[in-house]
Protein backbone atom coordinates (compact mmCIF):
# COMPACT_ATOMS: atom_id res chain seq x y z
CA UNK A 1 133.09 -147.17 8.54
CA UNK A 2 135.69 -149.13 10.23
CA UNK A 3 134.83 -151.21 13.41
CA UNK A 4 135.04 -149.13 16.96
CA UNK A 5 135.45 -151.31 19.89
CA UNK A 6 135.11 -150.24 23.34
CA UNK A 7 137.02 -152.06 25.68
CA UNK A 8 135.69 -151.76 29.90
CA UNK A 9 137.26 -153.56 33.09
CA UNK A 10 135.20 -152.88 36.17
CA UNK A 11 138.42 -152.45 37.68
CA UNK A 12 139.01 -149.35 36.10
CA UNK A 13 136.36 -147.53 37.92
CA UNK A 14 135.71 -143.50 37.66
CA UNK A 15 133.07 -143.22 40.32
CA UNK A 16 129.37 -143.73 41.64
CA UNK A 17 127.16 -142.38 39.00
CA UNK A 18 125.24 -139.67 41.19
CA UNK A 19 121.27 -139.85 40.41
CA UNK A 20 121.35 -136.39 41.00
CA UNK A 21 123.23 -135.64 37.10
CA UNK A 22 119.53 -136.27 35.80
CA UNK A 23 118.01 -133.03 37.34
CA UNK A 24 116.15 -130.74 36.00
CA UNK A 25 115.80 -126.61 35.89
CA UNK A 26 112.31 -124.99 37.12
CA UNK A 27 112.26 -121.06 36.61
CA UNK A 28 109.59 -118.29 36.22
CA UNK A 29 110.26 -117.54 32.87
CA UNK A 30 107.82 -117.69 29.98
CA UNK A 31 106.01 -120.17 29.96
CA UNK A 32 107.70 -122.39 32.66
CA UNK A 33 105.82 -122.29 35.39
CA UNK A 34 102.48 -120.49 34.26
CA UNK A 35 100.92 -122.65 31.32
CA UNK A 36 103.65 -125.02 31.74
CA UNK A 37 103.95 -127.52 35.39
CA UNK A 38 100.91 -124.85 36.34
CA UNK A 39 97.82 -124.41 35.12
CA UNK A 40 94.59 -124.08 37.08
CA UNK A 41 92.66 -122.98 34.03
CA UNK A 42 93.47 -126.24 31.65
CA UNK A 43 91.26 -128.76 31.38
CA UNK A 44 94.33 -130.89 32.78
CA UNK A 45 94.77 -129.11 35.94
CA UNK A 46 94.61 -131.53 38.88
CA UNK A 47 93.41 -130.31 42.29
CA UNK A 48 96.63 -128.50 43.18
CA UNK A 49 96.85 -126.57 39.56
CA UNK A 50 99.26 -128.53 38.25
CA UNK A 51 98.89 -129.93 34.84
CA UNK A 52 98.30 -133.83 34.70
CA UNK A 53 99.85 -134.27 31.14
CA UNK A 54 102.96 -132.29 31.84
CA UNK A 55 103.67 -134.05 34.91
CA UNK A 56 102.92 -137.56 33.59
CA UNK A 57 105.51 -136.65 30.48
CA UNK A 58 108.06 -135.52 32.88
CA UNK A 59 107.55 -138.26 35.53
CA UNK A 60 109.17 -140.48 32.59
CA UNK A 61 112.12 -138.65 32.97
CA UNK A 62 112.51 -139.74 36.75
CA UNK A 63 114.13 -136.39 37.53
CA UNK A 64 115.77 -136.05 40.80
CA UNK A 65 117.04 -132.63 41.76
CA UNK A 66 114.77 -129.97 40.01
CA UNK A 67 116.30 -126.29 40.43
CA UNK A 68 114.04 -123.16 41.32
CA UNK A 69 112.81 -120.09 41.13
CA UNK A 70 115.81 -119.10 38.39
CA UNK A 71 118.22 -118.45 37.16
CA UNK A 72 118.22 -115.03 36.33
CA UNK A 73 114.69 -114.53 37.71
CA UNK A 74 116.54 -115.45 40.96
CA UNK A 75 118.58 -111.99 41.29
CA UNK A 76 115.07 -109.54 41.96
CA UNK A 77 112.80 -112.54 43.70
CA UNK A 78 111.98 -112.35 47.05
CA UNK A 79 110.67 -115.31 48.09
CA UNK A 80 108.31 -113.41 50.61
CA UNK A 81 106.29 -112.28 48.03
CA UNK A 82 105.58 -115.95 47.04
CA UNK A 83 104.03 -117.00 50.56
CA UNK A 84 100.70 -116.56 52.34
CA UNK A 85 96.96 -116.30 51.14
CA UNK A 86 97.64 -116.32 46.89
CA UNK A 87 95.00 -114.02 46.95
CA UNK A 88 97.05 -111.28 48.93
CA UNK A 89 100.41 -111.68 47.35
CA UNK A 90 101.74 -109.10 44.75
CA UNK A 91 102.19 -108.72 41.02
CA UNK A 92 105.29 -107.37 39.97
CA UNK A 93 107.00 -106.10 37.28
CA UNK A 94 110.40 -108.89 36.84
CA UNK A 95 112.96 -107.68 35.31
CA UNK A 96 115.17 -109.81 34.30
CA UNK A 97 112.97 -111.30 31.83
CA UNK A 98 110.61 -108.00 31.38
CA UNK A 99 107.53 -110.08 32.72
CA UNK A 100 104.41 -109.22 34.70
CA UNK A 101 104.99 -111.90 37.78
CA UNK A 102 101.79 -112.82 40.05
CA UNK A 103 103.21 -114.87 42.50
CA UNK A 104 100.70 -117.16 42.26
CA UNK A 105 103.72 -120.20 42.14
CA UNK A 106 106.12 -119.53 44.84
CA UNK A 107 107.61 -121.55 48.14
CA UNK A 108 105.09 -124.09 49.07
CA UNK A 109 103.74 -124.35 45.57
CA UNK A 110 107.21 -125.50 45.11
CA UNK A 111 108.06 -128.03 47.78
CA UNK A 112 104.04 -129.68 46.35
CA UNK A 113 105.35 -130.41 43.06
CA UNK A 114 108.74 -131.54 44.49
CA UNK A 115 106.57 -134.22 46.86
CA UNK A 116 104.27 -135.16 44.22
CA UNK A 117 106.87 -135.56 41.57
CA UNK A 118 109.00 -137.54 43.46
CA UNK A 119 112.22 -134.89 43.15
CA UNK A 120 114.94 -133.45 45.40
CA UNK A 121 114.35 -129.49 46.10
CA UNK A 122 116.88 -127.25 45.41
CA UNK A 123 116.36 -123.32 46.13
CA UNK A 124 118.73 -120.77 44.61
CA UNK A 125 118.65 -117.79 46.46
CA UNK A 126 118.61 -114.16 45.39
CA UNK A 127 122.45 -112.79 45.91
CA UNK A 128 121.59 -110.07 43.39
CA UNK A 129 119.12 -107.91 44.62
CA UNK A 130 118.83 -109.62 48.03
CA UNK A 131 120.45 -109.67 51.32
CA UNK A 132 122.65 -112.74 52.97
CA UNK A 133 119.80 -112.44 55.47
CA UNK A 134 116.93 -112.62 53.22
CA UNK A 135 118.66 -116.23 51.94
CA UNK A 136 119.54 -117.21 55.46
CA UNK A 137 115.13 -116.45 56.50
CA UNK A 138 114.45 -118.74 53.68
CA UNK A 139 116.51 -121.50 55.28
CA UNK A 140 114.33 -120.94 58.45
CA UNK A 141 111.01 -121.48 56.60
CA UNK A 142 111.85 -124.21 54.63
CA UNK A 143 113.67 -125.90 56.78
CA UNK A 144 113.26 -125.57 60.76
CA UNK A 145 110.78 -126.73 63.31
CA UNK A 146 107.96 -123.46 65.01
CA UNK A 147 109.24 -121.47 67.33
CA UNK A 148 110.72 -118.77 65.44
CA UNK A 149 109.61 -116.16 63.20
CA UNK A 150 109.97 -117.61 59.56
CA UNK A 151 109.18 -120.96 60.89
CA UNK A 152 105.94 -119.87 62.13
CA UNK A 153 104.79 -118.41 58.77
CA UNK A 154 105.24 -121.75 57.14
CA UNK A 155 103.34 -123.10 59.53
CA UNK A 156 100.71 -120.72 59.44
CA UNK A 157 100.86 -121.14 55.74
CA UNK A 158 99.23 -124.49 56.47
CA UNK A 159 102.31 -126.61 56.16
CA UNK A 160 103.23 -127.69 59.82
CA UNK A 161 106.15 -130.21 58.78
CA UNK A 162 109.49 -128.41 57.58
CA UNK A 163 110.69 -128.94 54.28
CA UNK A 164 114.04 -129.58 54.96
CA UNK A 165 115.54 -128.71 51.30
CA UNK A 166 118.63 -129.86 51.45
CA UNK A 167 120.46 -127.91 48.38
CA UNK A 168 120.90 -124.24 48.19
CA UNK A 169 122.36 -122.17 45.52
CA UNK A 170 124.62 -118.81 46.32
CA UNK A 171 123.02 -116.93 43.83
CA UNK A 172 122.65 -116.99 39.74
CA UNK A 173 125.54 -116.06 37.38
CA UNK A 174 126.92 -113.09 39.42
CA UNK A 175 129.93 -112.39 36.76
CA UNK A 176 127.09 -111.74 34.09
CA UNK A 177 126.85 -108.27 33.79
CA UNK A 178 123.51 -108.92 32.36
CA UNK A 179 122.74 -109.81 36.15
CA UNK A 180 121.05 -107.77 38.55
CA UNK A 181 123.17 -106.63 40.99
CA UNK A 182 126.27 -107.84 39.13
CA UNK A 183 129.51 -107.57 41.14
CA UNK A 184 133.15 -108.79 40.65
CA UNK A 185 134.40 -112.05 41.92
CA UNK A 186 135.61 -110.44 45.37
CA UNK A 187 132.57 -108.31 45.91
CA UNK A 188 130.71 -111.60 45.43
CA UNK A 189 132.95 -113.75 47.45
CA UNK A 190 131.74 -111.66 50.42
CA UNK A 191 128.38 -111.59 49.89
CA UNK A 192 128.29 -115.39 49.63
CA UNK A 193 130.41 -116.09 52.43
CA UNK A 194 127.89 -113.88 54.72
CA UNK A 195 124.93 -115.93 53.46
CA UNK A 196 126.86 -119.29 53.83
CA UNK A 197 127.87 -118.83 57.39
CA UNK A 198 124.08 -117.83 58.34
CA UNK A 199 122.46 -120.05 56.12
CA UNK A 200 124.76 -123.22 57.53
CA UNK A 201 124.11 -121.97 61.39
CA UNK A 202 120.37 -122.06 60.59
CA UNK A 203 120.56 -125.62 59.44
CA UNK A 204 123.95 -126.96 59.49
CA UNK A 205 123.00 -129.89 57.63
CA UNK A 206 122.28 -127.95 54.01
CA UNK A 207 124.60 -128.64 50.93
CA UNK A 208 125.76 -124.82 49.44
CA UNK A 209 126.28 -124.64 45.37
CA UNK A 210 128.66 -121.47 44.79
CA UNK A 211 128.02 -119.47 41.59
CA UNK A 212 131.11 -120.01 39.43
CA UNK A 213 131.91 -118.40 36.07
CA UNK A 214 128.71 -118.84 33.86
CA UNK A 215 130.75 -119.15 30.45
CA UNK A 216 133.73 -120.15 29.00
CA UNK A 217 133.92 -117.64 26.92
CA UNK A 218 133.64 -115.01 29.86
CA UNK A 219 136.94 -113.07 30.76
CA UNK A 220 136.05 -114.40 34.51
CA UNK A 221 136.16 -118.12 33.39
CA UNK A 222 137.93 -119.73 35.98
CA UNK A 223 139.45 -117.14 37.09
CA UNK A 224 136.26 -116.19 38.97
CA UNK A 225 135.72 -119.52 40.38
CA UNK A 226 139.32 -119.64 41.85
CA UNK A 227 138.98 -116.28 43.89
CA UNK A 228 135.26 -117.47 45.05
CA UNK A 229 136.36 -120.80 46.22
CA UNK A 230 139.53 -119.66 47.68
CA UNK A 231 137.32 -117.09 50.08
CA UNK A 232 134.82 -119.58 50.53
CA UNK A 233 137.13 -122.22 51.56
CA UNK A 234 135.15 -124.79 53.30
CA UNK A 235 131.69 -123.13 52.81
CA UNK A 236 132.09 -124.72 49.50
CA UNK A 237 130.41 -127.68 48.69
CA UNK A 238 129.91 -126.89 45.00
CA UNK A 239 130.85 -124.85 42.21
CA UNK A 240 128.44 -124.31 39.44
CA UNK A 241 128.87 -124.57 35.76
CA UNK A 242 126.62 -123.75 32.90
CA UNK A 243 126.55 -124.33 29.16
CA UNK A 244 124.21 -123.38 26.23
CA UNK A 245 125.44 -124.84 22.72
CA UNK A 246 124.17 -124.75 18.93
CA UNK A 247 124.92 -125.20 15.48
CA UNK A 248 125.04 -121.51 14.21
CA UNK A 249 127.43 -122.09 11.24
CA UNK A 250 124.76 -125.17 10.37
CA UNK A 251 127.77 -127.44 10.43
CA UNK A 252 126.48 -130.91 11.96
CA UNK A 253 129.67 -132.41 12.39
CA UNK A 254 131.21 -129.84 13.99
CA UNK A 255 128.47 -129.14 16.37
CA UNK A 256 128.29 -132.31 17.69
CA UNK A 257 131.81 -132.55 18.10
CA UNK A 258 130.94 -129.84 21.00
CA UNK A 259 130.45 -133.00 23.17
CA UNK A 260 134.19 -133.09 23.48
CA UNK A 261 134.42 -129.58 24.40
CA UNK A 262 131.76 -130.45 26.96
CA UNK A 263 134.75 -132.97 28.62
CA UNK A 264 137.43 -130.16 28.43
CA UNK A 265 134.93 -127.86 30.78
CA UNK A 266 134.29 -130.23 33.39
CA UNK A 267 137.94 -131.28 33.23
CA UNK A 268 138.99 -127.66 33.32
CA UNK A 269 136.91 -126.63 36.46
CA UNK A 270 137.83 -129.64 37.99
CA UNK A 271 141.47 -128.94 38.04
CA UNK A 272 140.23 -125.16 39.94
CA UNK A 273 138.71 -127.20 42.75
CA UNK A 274 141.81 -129.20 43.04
CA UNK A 275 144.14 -126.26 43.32
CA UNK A 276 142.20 -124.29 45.56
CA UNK A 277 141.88 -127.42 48.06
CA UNK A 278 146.12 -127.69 47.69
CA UNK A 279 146.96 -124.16 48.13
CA UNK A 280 143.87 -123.82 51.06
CA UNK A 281 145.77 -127.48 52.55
CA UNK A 282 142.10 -128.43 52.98
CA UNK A 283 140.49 -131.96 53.45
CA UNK A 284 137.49 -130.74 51.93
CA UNK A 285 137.66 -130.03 48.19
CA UNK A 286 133.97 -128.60 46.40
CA UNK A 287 132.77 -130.34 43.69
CA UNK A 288 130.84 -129.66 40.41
CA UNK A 289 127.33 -128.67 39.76
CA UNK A 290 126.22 -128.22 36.29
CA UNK A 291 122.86 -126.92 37.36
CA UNK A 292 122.26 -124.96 33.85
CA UNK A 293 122.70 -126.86 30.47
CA UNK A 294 120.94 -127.60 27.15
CA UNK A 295 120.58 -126.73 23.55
CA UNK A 296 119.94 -122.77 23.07
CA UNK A 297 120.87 -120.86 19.67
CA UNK A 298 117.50 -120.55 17.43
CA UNK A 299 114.92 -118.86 19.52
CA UNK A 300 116.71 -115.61 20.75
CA UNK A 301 113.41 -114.10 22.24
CA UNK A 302 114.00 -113.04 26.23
CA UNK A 303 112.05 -109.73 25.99
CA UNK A 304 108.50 -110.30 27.43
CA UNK A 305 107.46 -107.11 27.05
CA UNK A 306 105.55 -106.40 30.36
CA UNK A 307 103.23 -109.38 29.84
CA UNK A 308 102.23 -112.70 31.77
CA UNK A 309 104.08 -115.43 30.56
CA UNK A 310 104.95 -114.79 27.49
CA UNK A 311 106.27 -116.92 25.16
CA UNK A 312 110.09 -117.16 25.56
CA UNK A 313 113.00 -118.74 23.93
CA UNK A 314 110.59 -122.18 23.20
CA UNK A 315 112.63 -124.17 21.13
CA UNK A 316 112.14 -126.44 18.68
CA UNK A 317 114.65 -129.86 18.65
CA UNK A 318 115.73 -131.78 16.22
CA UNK A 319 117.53 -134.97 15.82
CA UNK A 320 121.49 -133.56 15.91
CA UNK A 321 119.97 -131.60 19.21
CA UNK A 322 119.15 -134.76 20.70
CA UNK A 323 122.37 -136.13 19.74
CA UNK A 324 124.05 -133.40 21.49
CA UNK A 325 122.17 -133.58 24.13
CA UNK A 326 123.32 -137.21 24.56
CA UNK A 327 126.63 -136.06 24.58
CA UNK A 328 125.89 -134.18 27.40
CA UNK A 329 124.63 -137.07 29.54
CA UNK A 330 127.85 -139.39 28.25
CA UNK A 331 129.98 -136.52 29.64
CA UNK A 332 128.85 -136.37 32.90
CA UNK A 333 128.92 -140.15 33.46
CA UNK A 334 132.64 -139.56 32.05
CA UNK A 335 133.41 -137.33 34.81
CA UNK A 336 130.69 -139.30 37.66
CA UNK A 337 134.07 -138.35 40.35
CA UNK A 338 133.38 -134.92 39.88
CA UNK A 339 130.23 -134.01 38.35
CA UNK A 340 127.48 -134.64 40.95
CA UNK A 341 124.70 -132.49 39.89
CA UNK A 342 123.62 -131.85 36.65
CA UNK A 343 120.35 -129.56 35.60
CA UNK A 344 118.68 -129.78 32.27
CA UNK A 345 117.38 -125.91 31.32
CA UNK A 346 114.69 -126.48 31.41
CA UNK A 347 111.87 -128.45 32.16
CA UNK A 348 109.11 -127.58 29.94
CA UNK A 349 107.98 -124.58 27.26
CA UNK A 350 111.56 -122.93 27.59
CA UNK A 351 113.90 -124.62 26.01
CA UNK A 352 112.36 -127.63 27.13
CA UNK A 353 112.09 -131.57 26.13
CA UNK A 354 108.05 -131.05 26.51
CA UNK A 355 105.93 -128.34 25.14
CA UNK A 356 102.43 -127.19 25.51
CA UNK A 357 99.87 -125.34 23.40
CA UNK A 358 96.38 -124.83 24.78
CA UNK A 359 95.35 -128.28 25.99
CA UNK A 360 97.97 -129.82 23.76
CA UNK A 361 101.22 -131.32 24.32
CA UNK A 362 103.83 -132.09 22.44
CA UNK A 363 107.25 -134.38 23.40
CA UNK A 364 110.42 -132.94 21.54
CA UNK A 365 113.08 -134.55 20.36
CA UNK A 366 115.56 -134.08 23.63
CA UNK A 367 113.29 -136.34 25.24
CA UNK A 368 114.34 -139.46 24.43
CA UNK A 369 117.80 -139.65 24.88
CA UNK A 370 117.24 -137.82 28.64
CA UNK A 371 114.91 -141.22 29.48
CA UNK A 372 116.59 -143.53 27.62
CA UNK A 373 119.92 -142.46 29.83
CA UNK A 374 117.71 -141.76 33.26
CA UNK A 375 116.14 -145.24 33.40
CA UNK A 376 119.97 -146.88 33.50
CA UNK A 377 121.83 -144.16 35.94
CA UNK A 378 122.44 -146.47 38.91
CA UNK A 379 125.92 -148.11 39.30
CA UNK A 380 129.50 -146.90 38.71
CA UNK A 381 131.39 -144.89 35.95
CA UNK A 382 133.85 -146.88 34.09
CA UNK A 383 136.82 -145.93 31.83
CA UNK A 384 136.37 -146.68 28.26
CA UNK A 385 138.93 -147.17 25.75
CA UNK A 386 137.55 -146.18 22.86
CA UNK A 387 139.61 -147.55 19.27
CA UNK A 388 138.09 -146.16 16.28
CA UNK A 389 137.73 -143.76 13.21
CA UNK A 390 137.59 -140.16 13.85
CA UNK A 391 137.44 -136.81 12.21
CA UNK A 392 138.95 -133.66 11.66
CA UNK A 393 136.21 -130.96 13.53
CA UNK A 394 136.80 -127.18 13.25
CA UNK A 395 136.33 -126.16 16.49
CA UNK A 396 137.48 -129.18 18.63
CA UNK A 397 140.08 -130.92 16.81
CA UNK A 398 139.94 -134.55 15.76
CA UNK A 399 137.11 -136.65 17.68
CA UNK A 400 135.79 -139.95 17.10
CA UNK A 401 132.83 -140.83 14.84
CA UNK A 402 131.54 -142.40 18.07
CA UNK A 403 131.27 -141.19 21.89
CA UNK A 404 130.73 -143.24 24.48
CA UNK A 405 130.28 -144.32 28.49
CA UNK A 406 129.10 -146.75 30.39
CA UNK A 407 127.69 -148.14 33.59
CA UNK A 408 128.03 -151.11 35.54
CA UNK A 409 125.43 -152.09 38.03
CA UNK A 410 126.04 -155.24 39.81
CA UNK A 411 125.41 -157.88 37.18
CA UNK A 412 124.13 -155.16 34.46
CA UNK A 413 126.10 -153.34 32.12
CA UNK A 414 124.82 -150.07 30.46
CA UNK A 415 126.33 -149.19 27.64
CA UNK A 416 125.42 -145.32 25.28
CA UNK A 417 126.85 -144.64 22.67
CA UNK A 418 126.23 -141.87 19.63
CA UNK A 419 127.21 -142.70 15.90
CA UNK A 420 128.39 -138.53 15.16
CA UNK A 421 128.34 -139.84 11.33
CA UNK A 422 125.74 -138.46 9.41
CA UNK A 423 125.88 -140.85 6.07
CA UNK A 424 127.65 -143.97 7.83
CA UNK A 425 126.69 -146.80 10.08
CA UNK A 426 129.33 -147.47 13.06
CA UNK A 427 129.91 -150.93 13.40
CA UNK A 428 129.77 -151.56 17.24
CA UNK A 429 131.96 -154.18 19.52
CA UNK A 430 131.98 -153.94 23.51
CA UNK A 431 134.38 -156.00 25.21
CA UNK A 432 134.14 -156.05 29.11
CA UNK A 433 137.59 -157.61 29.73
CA UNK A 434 137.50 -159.20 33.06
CA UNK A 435 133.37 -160.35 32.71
CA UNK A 436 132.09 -161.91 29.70
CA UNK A 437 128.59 -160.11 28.57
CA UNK A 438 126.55 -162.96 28.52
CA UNK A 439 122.85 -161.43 26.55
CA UNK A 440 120.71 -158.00 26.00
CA UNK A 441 118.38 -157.18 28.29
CA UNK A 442 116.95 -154.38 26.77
CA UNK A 443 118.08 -151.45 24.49
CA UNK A 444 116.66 -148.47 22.66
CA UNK A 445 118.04 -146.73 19.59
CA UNK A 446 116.77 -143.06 18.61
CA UNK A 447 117.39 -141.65 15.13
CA UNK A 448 115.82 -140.26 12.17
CA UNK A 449 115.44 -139.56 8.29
CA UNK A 450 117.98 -136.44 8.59
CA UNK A 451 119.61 -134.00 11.10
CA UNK A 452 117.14 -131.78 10.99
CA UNK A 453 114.35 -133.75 11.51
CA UNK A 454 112.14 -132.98 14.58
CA UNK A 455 108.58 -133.61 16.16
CA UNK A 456 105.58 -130.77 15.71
CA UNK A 457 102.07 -130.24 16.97
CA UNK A 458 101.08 -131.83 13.74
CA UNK A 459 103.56 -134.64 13.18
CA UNK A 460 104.77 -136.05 16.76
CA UNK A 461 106.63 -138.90 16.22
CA UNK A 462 109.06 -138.23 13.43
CA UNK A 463 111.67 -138.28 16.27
CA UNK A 464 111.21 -141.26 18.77
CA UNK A 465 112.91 -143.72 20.58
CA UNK A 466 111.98 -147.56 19.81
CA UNK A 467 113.43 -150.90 21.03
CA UNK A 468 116.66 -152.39 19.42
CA UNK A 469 116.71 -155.44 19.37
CA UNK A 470 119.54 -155.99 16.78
CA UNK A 471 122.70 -156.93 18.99
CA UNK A 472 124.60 -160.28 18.68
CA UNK A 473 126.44 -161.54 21.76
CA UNK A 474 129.24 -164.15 20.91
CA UNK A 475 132.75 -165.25 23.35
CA UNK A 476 131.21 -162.92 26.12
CA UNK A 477 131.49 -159.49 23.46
CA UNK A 478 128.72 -157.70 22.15
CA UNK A 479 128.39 -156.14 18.92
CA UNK A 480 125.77 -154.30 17.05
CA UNK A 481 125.63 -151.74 14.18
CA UNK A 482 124.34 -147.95 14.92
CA UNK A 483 122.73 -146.11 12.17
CA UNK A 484 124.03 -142.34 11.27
CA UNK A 485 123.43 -140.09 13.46
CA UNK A 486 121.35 -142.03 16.47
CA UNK A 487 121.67 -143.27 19.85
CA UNK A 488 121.85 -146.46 21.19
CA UNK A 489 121.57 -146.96 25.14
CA UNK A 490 121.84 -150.69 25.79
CA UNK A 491 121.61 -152.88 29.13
CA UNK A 492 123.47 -156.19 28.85
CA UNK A 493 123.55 -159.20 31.36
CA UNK A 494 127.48 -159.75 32.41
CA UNK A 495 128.39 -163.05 34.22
């Protein structure tokens, strides 16, 4: 393949990388929450229930913002019945997953894990079944001093100290008419502008996510999000967006050309928030949350059949997933004006990097590229002029052989990029014009024998990252070769 050079300035800035793009997506479905983060029963249960393996996996991620209780779970919970003595809370029957829920995870279970792991809360309240007020008595447990009714019960819940969770969500894909209590985009509107107003005079200091359009193949794509924000006005910090892909027609390089479809989203929402702030004549403009995304398309199962955590939609990944994946993560970066939030659906079991059975647990394929991104997020966005072969894709158009961004951070450069070849190596130059790259400080490469290669129970490491060491720096460039189909995240020293 011919040579691809990327060309940076550090002049040509996009924005602050926001460590909150490396979140994560916590909901009671499957096996999420029971047999997944909690476990009392495992022999790897610490004192609080949690399990010790999953967390220590997951802590590798460094996940900031970690989104709960749903999702679509979100539209019938009541968060009451996930308070108090566990032993007097109720089982239910959920129904947007058909599941028998105990409530033995709820609120303060919550806001434990959050502390212990290290990550930024963020509730999504229940605009489907529930009432603005319902969302706006959540704010007041969670979040305000005793004195007050909702306040109290924390505290009587043995949790003097407030929470203060600074990131709320209006709700869970509310133009889904798989939703429960599904409206249209005006119906909506006012519903979320009632829980705003209350939610924001509880605690003024709270950050509100407004459910967008959940698909961009809904009829309500865009469309939706521009009648929401425009009612919303300054209520309106951010708009979510979500995103499931796979390779259904078992065409690799096609599906990983989805990456670039990926860009046209964000850039496509993005240009909504702008014209709503111009025709509102607003200073205050919301920006994006992509608090649902990940690989979705083999494991259809969401019927649970009136049982406890069943087992739901639990993926298995393989190498052109992780790639993909990847090309999520270069996206946002892309876009690091606009995209401030970012989710990963989700965490663990469902459609997860990490799985468990029994005792055992297993690290998928998705992973690696998630750390090997997370452990280099600080610094600034910066444009990349990318010169190199591309291909004709079916869905997308033409799209390079290899995507890319990158990160500078003081006197570090981070550099990923993702060889979409699947029989050629991309020879690799980076040329930061206005500082000369002066060595490697570290880098990781993640491939495999083929695309379809991916980790099991039984075989764990067919897919796994491992240093690269195999990068030349000569007249301030750097150059290296990336194999088909892999991942390369490197940090250089720049003068």
């Amino acid at each position: 393949m011919d040579k691809t050079t990327i060309t940076l300035h550090t002049a040509f800035q996009i924005g602050t990388v926001d460590p909150r793009i490396f979140g994560g997506f916590l909901e009671h479905m499957g096996r999420t929450v029971y047999e997944g983060v909690f476990d009392p029963k495992s022999v790897h249960a610490d004192e609080d229930g949690f399990r010790r393996d999953v967390l220590e996996s997951l802590r590798q991620l460094q996940m900031t913002a970690v989104r709960y209780p749903g999702g679509n779970f979100a539209s019938g919970y009541h968060w009451l019945d996930g308070v108090g003595p566990r032993e007097k809370r109720p089982t239910v029957r959920e129904l947007a997953w058909q599941s028998i829920e105990p409530n033995h995870f709820g609120t303060d279970e919550y806001i434990k894990l959050c502390r212990k792991m290290e990550w930024t809360p963020m509730l999504t309240v229940n605009l489907g079944t529930g009432s603005p007020e319902e969302a706006r008595n959540w704010v007041e447990y969670c979040n305000c001093k005793g004195g007050t009714k909702y306040a109290d019960k924390r505290i009587a819940n043995r949790n003097e100290t407030p929470y203060n969770v600074n990131l709320w969500c209006l709700g869970n894909e509310m133009d889904g008419f798989w939703q429960l209590g599904h409206v249209p985009a005006d119906q909506y509107a006012v519903r979320a502008q009632q829980a705003a107003k209350m939610m924001k005079d509880t605690d003024g200091s709270i950050e509100l996510v407004v459910c967008g359009s959940c698909a961009v193949g809904m009829s309500t794509y865009m469309e939706w999000d521009r009648q929401v924000l425009e009612y919303l006005g300054d209520y309106a910090d951010y708009i979510s967006l979500h995103r499931y892909v796979g390779n259904r027609n078992n065409d690799t390089a096609d599906y990983l050309a989805v990456i670039n479809s990926i860009d046209r989203q964000i850039e496509q929402m993005d240009a909504v928030c702008r014209f709503v702030q111009a025709k509102r004549r607003s200073h205050k403009r919301a920006y994006l949350c992509f608090d649902e995304w990940n690989v979705w398309y083999k494991n259809m199962q969401i019927d649970g059949g009136g049982k406890f955590a069943p087992h739901l939609i639990e993926e298995i990944y393989n190498l052109e997933d992780a790639l993909v994946v990847a090309g999520f993560l270069n996206s946002f970066i892309r876009h690091a004006d606009v995209v401030r939030i970012a989710n990963i659906a989700q965490i663990v079991n469902v459609i997860a990097p990490v799985l468990t059975k029994g005792d055992e647990l297993l690290v998928q394929s998705i992973f690696y590229p998630f750390e090997m991104f997370s452990r280099r997020r600080n610094g600034i966005s910066l444009r990349a002029s990318i010169d190199g072969p591309s291909y004709e894709s079916k869905s997308v158009g033409p799209v390079r052989f290899v995507d890319a961004s990158a990160i500078i951070d003081e006197d570090c450069l981070h550099v990923f990029t993702i060889n979409r070849s699947s029989d050629e190596t991309a020879d690799i130059q980076v040329d930061l014009a206005d500082r000369p790259i002066d060595s490697l400080i570290s880098a990781e490469v993640l491939s495999g024998p083929d695309a379809k290669a991916a980790n099991s129970f039984e075989k764990p490491d067919v897919i796994k990252s491992r240093s690269f060491a195999d990068v030349k720096t000569i007249s301030g460039q750097a150059s290296y070769e990336l194999p088909p189909l892999s991942i390369v995240a490197a940090t250089f020293k720049v003068k």
